[in-house]
PDB file of N, CA and C in Angstrom:
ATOM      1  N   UNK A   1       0.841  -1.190   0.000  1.00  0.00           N
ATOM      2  CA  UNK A   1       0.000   0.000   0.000  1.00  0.00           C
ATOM      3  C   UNK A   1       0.882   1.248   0.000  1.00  0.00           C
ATOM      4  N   UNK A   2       0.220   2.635  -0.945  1.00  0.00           N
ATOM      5  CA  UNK A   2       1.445   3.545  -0.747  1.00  0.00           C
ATOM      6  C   UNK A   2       1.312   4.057   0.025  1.00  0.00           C
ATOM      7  N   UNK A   3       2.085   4.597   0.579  1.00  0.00           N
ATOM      8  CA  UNK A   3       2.165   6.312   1.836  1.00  0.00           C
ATOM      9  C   UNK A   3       1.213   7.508   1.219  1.00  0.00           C
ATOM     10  N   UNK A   4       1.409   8.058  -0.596  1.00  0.00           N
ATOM     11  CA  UNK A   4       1.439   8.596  -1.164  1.00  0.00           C
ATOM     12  C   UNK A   4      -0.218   8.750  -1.244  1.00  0.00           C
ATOM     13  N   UNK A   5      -1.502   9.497  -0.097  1.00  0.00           N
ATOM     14  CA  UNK A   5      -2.861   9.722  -0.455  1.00  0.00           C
ATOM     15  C   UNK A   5      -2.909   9.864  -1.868  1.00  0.00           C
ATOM     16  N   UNK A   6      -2.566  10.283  -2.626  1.00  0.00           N
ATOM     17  CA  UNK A   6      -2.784  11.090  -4.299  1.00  0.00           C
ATOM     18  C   UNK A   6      -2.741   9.513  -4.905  1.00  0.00           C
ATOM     19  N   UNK A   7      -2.442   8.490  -5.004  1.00  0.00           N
ATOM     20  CA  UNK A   7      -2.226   7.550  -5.915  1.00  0.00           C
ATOM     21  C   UNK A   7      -3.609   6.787  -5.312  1.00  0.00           C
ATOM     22  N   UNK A   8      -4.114   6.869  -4.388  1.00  0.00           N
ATOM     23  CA  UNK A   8      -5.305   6.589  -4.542  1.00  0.00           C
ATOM     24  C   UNK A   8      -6.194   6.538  -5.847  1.00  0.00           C
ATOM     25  N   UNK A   9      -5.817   7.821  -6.174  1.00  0.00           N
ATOM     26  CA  UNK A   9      -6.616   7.883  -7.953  1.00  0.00           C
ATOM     27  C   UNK A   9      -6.250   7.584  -8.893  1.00  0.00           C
ATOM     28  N   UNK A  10      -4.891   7.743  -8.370  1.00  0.00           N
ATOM     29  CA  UNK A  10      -3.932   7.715 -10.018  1.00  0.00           C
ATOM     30  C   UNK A  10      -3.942   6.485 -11.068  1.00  0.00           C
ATOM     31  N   UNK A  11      -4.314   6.928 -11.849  1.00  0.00           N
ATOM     32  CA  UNK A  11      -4.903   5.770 -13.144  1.00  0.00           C
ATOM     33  C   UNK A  11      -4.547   6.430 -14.272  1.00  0.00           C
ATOM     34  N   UNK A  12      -4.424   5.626 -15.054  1.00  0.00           N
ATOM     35  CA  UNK A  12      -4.364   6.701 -16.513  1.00  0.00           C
ATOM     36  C   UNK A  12      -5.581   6.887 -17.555  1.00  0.00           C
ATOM     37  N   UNK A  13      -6.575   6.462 -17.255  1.00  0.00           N
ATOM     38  CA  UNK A  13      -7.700   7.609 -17.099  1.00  0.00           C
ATOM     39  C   UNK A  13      -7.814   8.773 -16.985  1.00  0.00           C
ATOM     40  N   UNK A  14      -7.216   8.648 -15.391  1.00  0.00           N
ATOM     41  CA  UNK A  14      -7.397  10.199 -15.002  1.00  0.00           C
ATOM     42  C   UNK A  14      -6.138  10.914 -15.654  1.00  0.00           C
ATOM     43  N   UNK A  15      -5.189  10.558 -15.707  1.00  0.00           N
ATOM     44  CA  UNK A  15      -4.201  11.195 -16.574  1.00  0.00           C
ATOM     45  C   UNK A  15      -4.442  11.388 -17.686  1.00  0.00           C
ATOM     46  N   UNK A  16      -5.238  11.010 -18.351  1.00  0.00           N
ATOM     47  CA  UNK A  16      -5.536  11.234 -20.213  1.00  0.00           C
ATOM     48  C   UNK A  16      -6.650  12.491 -19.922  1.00  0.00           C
ATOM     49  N   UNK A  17      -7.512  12.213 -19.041  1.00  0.00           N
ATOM     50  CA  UNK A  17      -8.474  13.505 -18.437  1.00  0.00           C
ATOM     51  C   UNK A  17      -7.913  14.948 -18.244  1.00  0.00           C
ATOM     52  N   UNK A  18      -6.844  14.225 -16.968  1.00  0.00           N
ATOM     53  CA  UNK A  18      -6.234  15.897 -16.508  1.00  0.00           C
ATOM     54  C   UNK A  18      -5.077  16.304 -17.051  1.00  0.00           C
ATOM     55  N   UNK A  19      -4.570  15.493 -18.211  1.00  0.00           N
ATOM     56  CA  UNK A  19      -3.775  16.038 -19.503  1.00  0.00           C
ATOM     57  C   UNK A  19      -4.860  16.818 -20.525  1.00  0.00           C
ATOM     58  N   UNK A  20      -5.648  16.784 -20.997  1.00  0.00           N
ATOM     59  CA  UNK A  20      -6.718  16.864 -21.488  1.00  0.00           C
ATOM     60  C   UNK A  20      -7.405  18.624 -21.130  1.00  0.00           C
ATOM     61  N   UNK A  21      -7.814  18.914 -19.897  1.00  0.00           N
ATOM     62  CA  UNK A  21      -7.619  19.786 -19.179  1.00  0.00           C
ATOM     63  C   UNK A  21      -6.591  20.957 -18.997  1.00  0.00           C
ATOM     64  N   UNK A  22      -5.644  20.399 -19.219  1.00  0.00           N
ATOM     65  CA  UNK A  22      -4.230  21.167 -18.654  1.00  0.00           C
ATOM     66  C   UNK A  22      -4.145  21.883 -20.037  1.00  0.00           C
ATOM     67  N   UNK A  23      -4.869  21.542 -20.989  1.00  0.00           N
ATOM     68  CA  UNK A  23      -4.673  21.763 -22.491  1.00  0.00           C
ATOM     69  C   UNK A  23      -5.389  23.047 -22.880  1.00  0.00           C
ATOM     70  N   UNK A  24      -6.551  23.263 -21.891  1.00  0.00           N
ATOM     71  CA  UNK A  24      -7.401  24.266 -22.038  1.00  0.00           C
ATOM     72  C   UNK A  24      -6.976  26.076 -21.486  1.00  0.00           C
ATOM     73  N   UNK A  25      -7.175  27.020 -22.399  1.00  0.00           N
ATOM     74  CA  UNK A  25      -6.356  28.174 -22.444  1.00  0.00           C
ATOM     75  C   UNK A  25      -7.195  29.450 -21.628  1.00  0.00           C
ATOM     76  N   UNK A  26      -8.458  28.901 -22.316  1.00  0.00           N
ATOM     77  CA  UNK A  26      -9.360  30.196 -21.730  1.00  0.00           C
ATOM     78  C   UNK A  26     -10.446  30.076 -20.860  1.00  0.00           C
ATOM     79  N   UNK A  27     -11.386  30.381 -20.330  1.00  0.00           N
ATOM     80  CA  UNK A  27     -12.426  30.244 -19.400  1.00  0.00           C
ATOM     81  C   UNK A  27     -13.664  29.622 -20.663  1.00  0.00           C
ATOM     82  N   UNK A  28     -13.877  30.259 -21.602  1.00  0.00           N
ATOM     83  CA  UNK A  28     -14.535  29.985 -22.494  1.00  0.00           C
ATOM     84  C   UNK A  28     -14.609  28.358 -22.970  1.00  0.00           C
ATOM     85  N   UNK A  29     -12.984  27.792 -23.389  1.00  0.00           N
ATOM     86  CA  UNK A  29     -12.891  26.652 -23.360  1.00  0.00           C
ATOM     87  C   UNK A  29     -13.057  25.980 -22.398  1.00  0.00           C
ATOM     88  N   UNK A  30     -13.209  26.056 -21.461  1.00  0.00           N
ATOM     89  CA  UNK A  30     -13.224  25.468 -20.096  1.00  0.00           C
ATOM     90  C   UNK A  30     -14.879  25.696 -20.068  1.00  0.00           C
ATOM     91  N   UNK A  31     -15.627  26.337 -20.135  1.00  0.00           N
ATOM     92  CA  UNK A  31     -17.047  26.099 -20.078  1.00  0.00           C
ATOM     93  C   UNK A  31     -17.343  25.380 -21.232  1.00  0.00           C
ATOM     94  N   UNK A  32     -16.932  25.449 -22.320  1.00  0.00           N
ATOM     95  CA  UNK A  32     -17.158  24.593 -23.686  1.00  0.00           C
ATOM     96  C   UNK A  32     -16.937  23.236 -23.383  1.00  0.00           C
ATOM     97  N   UNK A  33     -15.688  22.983 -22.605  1.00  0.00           N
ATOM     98  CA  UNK A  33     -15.449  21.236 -22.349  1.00  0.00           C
ATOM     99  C   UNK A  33     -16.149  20.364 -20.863  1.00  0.00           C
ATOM    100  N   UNK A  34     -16.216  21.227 -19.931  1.00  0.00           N
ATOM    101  CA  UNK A  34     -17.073  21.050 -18.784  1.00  0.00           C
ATOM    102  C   UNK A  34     -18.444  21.180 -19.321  1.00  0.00           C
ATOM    103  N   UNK A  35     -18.854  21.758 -20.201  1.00  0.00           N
ATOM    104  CA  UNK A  35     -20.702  21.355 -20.213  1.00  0.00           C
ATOM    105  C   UNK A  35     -20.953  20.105 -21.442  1.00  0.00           C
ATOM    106  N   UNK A  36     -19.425  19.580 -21.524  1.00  0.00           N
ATOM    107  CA  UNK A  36     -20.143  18.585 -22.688  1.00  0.00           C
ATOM    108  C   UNK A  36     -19.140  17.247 -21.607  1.00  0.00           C
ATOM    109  N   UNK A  37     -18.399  17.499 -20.437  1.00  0.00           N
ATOM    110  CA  UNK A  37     -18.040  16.138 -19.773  1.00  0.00           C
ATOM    111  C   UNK A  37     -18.968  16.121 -18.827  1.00  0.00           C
ATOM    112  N   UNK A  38     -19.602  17.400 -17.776  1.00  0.00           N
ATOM    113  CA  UNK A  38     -20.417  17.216 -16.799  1.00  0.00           C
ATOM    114  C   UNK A  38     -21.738  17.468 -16.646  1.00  0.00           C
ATOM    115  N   UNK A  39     -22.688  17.241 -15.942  1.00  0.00           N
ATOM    116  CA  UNK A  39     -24.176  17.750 -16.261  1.00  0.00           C
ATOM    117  C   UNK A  39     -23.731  18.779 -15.471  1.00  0.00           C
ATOM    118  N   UNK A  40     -24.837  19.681 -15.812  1.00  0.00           N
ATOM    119  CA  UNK A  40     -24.788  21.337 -14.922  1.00  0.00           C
ATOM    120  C   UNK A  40     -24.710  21.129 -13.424  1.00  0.00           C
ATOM    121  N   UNK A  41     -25.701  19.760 -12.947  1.00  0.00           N
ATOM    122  CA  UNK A  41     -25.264  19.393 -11.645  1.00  0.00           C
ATOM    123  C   UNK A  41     -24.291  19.428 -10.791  1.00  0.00           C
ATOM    124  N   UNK A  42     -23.631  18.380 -11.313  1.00  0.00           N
ATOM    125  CA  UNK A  42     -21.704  18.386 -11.520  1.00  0.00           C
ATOM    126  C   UNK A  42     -21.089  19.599 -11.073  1.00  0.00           C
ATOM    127  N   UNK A  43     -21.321  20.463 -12.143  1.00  0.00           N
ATOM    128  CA  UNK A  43     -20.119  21.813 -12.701  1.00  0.00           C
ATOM    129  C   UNK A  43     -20.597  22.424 -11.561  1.00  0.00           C
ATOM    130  N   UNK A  44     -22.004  22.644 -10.950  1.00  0.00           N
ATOM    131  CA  UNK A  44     -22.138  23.657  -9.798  1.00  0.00           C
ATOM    132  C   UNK A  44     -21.704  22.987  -8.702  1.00  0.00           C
ATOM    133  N   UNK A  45     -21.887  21.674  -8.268  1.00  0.00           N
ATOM    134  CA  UNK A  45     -21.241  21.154  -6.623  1.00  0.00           C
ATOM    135  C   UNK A  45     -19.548  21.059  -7.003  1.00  0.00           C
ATOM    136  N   UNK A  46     -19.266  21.410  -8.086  1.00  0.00           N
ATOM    137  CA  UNK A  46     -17.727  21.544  -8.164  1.00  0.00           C
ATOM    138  C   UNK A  46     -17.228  22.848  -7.470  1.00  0.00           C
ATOM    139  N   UNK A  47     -18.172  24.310  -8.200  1.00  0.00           N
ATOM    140  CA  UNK A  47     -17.537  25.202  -8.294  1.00  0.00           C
ATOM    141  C   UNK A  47     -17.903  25.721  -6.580  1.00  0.00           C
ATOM    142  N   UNK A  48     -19.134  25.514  -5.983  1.00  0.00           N
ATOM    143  CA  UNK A  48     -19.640  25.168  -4.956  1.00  0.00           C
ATOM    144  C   UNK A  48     -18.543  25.175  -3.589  1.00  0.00           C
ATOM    145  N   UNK A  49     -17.973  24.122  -4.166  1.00  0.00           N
ATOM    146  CA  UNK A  49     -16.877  23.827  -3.167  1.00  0.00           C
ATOM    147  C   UNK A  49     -15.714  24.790  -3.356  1.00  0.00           C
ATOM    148  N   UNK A  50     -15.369  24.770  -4.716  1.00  0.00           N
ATOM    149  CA  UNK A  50     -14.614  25.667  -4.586  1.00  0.00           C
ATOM    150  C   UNK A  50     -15.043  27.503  -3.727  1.00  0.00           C
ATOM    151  N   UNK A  51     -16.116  27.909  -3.803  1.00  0.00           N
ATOM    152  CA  UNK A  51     -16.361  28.998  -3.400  1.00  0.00           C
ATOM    153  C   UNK A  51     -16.420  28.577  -1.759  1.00  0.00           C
ATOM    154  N   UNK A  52     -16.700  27.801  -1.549  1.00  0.00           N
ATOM    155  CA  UNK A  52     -16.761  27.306   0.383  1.00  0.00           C
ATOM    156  C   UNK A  52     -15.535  27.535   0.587  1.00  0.00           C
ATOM    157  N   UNK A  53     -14.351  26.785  -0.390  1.00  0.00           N
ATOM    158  CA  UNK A  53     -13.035  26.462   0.374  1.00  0.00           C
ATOM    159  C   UNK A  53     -12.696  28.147   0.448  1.00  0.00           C
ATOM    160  N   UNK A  54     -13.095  29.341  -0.643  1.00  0.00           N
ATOM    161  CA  UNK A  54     -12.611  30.335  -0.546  1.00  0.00           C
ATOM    162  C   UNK A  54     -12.969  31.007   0.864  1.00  0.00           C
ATOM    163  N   UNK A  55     -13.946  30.882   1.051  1.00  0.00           N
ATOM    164  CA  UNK A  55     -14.882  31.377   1.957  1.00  0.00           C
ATOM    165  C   UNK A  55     -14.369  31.045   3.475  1.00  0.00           C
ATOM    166  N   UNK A  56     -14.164  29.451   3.889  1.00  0.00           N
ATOM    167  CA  UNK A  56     -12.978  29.132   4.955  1.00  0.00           C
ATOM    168  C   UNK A  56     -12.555  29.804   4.512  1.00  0.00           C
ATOM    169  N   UNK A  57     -11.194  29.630   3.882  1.00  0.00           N
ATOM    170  CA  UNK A  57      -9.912  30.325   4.129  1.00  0.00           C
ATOM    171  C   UNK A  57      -9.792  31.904   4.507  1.00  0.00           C
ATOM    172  N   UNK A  58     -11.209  32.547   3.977  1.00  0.00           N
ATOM    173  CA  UNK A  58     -11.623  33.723   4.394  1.00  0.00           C
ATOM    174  C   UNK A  58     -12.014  34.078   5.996  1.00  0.00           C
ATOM    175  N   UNK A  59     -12.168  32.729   6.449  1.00  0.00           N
ATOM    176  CA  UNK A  59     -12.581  33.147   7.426  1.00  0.00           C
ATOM    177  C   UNK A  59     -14.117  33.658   8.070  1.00  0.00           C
ATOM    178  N   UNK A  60     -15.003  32.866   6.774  1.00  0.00           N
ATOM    179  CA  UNK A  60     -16.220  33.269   7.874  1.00  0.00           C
ATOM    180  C   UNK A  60     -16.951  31.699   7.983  1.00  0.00           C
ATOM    181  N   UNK A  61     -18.046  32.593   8.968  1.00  0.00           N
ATOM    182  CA  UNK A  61     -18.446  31.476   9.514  1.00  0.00           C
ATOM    183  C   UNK A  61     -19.226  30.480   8.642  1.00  0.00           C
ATOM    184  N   UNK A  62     -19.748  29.258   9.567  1.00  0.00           N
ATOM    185  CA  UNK A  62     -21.102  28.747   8.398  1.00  0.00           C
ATOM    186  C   UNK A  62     -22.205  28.731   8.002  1.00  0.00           C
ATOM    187  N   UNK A  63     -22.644  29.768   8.904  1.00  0.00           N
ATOM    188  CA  UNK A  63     -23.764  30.219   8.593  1.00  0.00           C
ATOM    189  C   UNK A  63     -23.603  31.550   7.707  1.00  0.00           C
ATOM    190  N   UNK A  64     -22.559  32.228   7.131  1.00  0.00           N
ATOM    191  CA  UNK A  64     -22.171  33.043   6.344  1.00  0.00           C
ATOM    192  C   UNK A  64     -22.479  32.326   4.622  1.00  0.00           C
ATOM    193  N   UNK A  65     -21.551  31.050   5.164  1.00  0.00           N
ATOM    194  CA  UNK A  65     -21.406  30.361   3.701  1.00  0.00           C
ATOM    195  C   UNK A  65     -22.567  29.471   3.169  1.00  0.00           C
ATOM    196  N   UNK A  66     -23.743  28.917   4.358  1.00  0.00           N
ATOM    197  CA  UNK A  66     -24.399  28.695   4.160  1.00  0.00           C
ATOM    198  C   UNK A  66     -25.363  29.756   3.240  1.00  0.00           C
ATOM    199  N   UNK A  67     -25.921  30.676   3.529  1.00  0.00           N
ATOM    200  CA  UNK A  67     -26.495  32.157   3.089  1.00  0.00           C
ATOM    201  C   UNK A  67     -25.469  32.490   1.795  1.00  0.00           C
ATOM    202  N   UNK A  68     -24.622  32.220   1.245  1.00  0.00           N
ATOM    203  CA  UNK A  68     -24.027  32.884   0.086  1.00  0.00           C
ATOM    204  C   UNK A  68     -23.971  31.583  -0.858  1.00  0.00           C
ATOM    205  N   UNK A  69     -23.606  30.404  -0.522  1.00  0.00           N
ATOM    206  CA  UNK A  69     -23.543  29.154  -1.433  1.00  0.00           C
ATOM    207  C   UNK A  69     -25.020  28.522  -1.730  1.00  0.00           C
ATOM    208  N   UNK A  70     -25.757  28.164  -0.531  1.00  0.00           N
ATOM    209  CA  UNK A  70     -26.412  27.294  -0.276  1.00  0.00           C
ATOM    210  C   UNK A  70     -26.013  25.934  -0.128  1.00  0.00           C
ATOM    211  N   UNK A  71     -24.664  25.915   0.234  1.00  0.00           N
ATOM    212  CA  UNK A  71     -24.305  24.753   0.486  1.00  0.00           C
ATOM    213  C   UNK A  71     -24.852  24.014   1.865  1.00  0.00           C
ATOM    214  N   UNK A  72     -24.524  22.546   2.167  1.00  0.00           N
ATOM    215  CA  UNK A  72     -25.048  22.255   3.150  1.00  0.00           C
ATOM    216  C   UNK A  72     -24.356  22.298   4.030  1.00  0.00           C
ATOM    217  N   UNK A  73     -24.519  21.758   5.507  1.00  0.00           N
ATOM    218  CA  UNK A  73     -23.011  21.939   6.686  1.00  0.00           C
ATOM    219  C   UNK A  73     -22.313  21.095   6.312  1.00  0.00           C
ATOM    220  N   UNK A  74     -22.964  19.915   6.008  1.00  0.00           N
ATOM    221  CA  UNK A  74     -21.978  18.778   5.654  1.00  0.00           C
ATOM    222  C   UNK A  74     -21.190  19.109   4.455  1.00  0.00           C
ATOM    223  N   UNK A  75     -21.758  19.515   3.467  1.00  0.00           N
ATOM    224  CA  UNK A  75     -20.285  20.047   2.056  1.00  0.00           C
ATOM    225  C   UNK A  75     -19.202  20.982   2.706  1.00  0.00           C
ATOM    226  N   UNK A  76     -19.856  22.054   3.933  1.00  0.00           N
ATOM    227  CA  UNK A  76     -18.960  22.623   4.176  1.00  0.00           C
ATOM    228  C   UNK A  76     -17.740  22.321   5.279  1.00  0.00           C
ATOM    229  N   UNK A  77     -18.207  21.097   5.884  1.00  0.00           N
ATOM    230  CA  UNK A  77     -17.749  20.660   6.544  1.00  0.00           C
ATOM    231  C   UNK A  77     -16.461  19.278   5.928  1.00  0.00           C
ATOM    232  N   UNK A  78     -16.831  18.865   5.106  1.00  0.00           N
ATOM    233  CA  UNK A  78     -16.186  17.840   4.148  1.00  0.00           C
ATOM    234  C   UNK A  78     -14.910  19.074   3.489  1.00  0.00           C
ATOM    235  N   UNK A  79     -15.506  20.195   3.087  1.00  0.00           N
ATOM    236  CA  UNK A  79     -13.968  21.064   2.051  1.00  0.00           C
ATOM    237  C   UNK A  79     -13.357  21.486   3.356  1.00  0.00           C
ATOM    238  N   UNK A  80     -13.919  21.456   4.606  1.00  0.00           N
ATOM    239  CA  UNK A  80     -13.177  21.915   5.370  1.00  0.00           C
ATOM    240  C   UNK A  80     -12.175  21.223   6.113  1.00  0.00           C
ATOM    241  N   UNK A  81     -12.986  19.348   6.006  1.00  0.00           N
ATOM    242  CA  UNK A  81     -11.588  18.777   6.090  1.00  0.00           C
ATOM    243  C   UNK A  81     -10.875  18.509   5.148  1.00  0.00           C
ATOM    244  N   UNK A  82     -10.744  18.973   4.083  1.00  0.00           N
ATOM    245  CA  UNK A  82      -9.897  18.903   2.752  1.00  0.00           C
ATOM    246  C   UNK A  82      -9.027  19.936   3.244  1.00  0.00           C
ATOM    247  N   UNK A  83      -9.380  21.440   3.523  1.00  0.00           N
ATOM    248  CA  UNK A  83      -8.155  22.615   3.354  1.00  0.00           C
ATOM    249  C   UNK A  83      -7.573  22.200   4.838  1.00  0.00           C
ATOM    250  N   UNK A  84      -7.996  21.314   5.846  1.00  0.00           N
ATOM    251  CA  UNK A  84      -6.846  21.060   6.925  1.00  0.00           C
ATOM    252  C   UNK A  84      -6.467  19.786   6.442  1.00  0.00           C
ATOM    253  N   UNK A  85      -6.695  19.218   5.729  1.00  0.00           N
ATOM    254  CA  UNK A  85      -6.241  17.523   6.288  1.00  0.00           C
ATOM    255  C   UNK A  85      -5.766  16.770   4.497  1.00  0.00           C
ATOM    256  N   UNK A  86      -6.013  18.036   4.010  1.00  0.00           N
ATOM    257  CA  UNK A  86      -6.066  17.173   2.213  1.00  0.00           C
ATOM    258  C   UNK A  86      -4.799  17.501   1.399  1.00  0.00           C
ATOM    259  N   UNK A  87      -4.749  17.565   0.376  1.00  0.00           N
ATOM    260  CA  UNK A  87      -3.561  18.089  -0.267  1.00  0.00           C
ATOM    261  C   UNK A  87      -3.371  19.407  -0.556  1.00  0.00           C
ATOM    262  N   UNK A  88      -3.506  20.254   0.056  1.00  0.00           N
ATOM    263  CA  UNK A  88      -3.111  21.280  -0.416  1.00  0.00           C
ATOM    264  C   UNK A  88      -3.732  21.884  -1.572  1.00  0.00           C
ATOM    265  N   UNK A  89      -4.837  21.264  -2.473  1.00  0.00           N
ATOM    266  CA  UNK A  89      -5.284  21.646  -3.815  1.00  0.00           C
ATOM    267  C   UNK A  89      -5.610  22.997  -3.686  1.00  0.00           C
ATOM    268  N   UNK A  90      -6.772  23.210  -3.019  1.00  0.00           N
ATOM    269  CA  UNK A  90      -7.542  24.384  -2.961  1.00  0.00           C
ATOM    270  C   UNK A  90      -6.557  25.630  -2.572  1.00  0.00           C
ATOM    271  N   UNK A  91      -5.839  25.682  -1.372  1.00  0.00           N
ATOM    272  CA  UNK A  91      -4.753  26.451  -1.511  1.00  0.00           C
ATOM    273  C   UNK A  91      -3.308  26.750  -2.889  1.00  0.00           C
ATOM    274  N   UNK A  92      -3.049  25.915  -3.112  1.00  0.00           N
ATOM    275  CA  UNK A  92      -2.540  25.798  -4.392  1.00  0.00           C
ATOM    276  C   UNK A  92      -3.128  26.389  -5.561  1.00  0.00           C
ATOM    277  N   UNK A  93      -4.533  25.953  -5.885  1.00  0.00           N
ATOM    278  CA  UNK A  93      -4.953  26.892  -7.030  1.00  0.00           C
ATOM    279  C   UNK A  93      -5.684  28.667  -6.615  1.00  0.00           C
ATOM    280  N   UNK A  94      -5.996  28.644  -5.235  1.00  0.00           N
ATOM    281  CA  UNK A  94      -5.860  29.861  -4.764  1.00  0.00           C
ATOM    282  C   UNK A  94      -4.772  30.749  -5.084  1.00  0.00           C
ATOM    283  N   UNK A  95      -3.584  30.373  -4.480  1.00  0.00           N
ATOM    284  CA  UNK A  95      -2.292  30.893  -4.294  1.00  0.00           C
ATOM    285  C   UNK A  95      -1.947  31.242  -6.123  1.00  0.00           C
ATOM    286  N   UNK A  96      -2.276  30.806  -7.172  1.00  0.00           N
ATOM    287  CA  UNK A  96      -2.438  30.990  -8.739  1.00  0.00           C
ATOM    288  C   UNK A  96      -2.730  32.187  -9.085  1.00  0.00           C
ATOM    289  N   UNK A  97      -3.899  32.161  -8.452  1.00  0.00           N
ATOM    290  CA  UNK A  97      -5.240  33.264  -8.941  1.00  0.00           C
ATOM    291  C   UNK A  97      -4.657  34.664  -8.703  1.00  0.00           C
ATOM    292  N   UNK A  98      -5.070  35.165  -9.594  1.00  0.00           N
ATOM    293  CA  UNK A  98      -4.700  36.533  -9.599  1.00  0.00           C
ATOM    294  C   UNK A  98      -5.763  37.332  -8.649  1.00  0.00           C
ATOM    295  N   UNK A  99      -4.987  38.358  -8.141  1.00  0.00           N
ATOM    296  CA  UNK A  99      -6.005  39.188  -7.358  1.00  0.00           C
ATOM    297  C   UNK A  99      -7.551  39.183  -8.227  1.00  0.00           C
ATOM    298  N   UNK A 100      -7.833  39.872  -9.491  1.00  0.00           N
ATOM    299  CA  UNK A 100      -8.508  40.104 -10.003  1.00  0.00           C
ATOM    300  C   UNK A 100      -9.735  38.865 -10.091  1.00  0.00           C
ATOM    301  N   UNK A 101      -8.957  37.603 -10.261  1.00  0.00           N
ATOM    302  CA  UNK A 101      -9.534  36.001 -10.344  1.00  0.00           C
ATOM    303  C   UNK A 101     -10.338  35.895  -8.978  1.00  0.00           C
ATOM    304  N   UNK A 102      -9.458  35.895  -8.168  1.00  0.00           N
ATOM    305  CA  UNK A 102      -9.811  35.816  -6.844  1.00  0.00           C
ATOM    306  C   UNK A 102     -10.945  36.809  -6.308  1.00  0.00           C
ATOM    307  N   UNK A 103     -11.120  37.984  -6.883  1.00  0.00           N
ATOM    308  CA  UNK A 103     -12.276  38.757  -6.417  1.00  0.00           C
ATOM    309  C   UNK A 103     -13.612  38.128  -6.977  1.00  0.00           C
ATOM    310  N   UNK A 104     -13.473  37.597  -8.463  1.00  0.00           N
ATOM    311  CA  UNK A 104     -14.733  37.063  -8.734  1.00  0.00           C
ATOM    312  C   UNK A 104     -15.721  36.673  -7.904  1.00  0.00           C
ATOM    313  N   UNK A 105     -15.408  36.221  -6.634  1.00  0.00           N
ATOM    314  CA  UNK A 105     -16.234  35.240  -5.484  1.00  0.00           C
ATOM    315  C   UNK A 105     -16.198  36.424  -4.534  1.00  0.00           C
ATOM    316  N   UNK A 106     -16.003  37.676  -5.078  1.00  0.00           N
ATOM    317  CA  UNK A 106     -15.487  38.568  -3.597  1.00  0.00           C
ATOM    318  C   UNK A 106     -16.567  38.808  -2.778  1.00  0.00           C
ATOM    319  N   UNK A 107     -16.912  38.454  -1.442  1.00  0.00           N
ATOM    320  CA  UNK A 107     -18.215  38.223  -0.456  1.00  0.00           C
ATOM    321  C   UNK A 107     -18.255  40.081   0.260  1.00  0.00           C
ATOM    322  N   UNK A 108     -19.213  39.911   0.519  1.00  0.00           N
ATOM    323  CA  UNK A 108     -19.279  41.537   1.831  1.00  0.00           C
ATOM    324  C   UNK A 108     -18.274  41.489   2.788  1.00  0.00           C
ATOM    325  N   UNK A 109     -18.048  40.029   3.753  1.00  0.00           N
ATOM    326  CA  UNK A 109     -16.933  40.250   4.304  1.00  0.00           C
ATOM    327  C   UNK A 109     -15.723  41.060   3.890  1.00  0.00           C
ATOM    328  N   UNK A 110     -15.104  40.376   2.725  1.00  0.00           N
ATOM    329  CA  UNK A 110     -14.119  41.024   1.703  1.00  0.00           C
ATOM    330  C   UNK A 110     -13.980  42.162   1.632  1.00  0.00           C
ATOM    331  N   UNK A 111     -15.021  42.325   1.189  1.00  0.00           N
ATOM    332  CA  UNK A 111     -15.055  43.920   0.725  1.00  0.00           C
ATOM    333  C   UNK A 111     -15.131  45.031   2.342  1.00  0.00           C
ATOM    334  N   UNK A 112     -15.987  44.162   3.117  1.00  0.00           N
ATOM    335  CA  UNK A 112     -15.655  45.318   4.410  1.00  0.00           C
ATOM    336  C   UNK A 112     -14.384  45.225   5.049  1.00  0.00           C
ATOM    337  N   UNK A 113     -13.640  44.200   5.235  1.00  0.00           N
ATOM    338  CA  UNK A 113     -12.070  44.350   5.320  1.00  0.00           C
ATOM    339  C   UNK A 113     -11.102  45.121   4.735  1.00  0.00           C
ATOM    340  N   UNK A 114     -11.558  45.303   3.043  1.00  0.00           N
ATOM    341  CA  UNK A 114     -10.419  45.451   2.170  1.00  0.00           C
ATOM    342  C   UNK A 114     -11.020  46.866   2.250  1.00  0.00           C
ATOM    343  N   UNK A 115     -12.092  47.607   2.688  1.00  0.00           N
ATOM    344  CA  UNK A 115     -12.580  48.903   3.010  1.00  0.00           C
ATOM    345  C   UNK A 115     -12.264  49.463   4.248  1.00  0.00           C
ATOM    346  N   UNK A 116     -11.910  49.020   5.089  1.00  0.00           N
ATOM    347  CA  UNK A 116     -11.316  49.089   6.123  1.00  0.00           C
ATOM    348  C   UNK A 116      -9.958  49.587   6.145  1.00  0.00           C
ATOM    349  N   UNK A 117      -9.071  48.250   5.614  1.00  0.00           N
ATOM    350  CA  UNK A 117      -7.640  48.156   4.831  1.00  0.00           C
ATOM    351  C   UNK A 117      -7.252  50.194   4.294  1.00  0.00           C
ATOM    352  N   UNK A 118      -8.325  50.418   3.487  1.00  0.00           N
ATOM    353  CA  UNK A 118      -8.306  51.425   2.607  1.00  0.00           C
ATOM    354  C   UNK A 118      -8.476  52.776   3.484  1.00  0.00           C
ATOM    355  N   UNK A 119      -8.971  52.956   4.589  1.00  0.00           N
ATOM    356  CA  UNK A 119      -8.627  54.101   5.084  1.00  0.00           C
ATOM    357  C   UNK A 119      -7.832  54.613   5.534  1.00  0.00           C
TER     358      UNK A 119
END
């Protein structure tokens, strides 16, 4: 058995997939190839999570993220043991994002901090 959590998946499947992916340039293509691999279902409990994990790392509560996602406690509770206990993903493609990227999801919290910040 490995040490290595990540090889859990590792298949080459998923490598022909997330080669496949890695290939894609623009947001455009990336909605063009996600609405013809996933149902709309899919693409929203994806992005879902991703906006929770932003939202931890932001620092609010769950009844914040509940009211802005509609996620449930349990999704938020599951990405939340991912950003302590998982690989690093969500931080990693955070840490990418350009300020500008990163505001896309920008919550009231945000903005009353970074208004704050500004006086």
């Amino acid at each position: 058995m490995s040490m290595n959590p990540g090889n859990k998946l590792k298949d080459e499947n998923l490598d022909f997939l997330f080669s496949g992916i890695l290939k894609l340039e623009t947001l455009d293509e990336c909605y063009q190839f996600f609405e013809d691999l996933c149902t709309v279902s899919e693409i929203k409990a994806m992005s879902q999570r991703a906006v929770v994990a932003k939202m931890l790392r932001d620092h609010h509560v769950y009844s914040d993220i509940v009211g802005r996602t509609g996620a449930s406690t349990a999704t938020i509770s599951r990405v939340n043991r991912s950003l302590n206990y998982g690989r690093d993903g969500y931080d990693m493609i955070f840490g990418r994002m350009t300020e500008e990227e990163r505001r896309l999801i920008e919550t009231p919290k945000n903005a009353a901090e970074e208004d704050g910040e500004a006086q």
